[in-house]
Protein backbone atom coordinates (compact mmCIF):
# COMPACT_ATOMS: atom_id res chain seq x y z
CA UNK A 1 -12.02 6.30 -16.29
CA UNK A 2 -9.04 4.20 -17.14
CA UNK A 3 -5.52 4.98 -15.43
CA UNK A 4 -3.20 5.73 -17.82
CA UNK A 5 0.75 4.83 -18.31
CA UNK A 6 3.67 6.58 -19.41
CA UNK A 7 6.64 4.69 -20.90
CA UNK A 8 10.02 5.18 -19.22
CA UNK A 9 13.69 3.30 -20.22
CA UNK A 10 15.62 1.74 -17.84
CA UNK A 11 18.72 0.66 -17.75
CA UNK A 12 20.09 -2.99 -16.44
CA UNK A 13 22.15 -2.26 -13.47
CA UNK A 14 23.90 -5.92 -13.48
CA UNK A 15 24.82 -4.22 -17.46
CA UNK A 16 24.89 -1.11 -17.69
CA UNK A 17 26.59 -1.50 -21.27
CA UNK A 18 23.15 -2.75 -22.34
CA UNK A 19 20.50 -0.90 -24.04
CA UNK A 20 17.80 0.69 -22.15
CA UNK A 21 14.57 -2.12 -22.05
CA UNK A 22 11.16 0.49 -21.42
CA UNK A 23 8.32 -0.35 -19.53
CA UNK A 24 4.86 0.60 -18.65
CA UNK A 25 4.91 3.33 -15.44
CA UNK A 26 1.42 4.07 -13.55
CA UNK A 27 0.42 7.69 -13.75
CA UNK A 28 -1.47 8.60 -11.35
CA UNK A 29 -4.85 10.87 -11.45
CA UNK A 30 -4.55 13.14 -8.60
CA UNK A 31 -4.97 12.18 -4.81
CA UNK A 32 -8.18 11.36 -2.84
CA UNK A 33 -7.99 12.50 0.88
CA UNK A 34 -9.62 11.34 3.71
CA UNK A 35 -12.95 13.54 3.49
CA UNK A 36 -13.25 13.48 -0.42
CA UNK A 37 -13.24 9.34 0.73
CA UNK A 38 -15.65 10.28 3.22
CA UNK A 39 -18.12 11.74 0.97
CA UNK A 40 -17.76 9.45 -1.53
CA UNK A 41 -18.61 6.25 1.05
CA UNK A 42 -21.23 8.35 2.48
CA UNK A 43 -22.95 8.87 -0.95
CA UNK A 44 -23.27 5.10 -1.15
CA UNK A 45 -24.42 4.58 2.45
CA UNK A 46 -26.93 5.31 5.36
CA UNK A 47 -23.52 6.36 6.87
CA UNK A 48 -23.03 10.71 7.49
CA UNK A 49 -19.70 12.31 5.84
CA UNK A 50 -18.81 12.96 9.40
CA UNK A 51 -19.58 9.09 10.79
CA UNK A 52 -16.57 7.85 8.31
CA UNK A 53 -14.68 10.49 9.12
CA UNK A 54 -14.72 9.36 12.64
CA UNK A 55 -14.14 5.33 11.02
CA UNK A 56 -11.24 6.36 9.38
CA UNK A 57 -9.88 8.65 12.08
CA UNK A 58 -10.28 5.66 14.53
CA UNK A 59 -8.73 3.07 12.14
CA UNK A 60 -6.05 5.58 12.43
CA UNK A 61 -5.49 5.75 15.89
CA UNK A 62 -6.15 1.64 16.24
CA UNK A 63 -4.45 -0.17 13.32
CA UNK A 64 -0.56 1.21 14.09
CA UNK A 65 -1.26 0.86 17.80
CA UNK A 66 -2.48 -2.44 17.25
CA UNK A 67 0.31 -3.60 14.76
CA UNK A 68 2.89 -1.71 17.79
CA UNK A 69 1.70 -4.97 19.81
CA UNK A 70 2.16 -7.61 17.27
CA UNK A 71 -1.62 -8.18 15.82
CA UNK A 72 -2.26 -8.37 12.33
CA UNK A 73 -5.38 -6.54 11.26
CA UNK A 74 -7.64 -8.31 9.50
CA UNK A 75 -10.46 -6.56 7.71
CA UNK A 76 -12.12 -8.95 5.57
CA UNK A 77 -12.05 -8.57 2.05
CA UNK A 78 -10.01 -5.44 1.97
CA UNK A 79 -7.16 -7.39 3.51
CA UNK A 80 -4.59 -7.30 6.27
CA UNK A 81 -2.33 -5.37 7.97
CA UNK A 82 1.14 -6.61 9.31
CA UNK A 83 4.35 -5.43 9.96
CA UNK A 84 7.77 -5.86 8.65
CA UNK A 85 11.31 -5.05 9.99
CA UNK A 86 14.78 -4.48 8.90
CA UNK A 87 17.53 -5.82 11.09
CA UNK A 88 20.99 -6.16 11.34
CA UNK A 89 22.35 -9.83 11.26
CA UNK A 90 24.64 -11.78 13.64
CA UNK A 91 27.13 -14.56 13.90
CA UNK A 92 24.65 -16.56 16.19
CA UNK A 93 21.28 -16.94 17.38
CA UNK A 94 22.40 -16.10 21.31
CA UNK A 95 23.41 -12.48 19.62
CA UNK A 96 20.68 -11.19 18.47
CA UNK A 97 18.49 -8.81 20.47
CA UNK A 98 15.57 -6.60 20.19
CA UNK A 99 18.30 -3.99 19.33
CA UNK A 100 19.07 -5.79 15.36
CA UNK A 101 15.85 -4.25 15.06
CA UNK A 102 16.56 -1.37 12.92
CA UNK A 103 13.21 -0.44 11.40
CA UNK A 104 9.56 -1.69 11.75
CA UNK A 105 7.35 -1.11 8.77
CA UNK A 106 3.43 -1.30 7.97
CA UNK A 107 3.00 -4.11 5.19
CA UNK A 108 -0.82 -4.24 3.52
CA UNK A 109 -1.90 -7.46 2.35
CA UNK A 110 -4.90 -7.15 -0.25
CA UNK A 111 -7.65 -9.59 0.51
CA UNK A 112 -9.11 -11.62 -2.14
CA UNK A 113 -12.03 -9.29 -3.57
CA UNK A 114 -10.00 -6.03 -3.20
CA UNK A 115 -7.10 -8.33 -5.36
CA UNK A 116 -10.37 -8.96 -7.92
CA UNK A 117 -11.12 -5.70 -8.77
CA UNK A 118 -7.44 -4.73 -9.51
CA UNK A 119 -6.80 -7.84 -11.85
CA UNK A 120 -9.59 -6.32 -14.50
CA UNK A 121 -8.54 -2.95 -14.65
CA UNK A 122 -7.33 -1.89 -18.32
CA UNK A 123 -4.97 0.66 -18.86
CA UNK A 124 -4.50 3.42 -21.59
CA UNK A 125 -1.10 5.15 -23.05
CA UNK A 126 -1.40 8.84 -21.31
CA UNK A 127 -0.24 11.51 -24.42
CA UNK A 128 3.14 11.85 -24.94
């Protein structure tokens, strides 16, 4: 199945005088949770519904913990996981503490084959 896209306007907020430009928007086809995944890996493995259950469930528990520490977590051609922050500046370097620190975010990375498969996906206009 091809995902579709919807066509919204936007507006330029540097000129807001300006006419609306529209672009392509992703709609989506519904979620997948973690045991529809399940079954669906299992179907195409020697692997139980209920083994990668337990994978994901202890990807979980690991990958935030691990990021909590500073690792990136690499997992091959999926990608990587790292994380990001948003901080609060100062005048100098001496200033700055653990405390500019304002947020700390998960950031994905795709890995090369997972980037593949996106790049030849085709789209269709969903029905107005």
């Amino acid at each position: 199945m091809k995902p579709k896209f919807n066509v919204i306007a936007r507006i330029n907020p540097q000129d807001r005088a300006a006419a609306p430009r529209y672009y392509p928007s992703v709609v989506t086809n519904g979620r997948v949770d973690e045991r529809e995944l399940a079954s669906m890996i299992a179907e195409n493995s020697t692997l139980t519904t209920v083994d990668v259950v337990a994978v994901i469930e202890a990807l979980l528990q690991m990958i935030p913990r691990l990021l909590a520490e500073g690792y990136i977590v690499e997992l091959g051609q999926l990608g990587s996981f790292r994380t990001r922050i948003r901080s609060t500046g100062e005048d100098s370097p001496e200033l700055v503490t653990a405390s500019n620190i304002i947020k700390i975010m998960p950031y994905f990375i795709a890995g090369k084959l997972f980037k593949k498969v996106l790049q030849v996906a085709s789209f269709e206009k969903a029905r107005s």
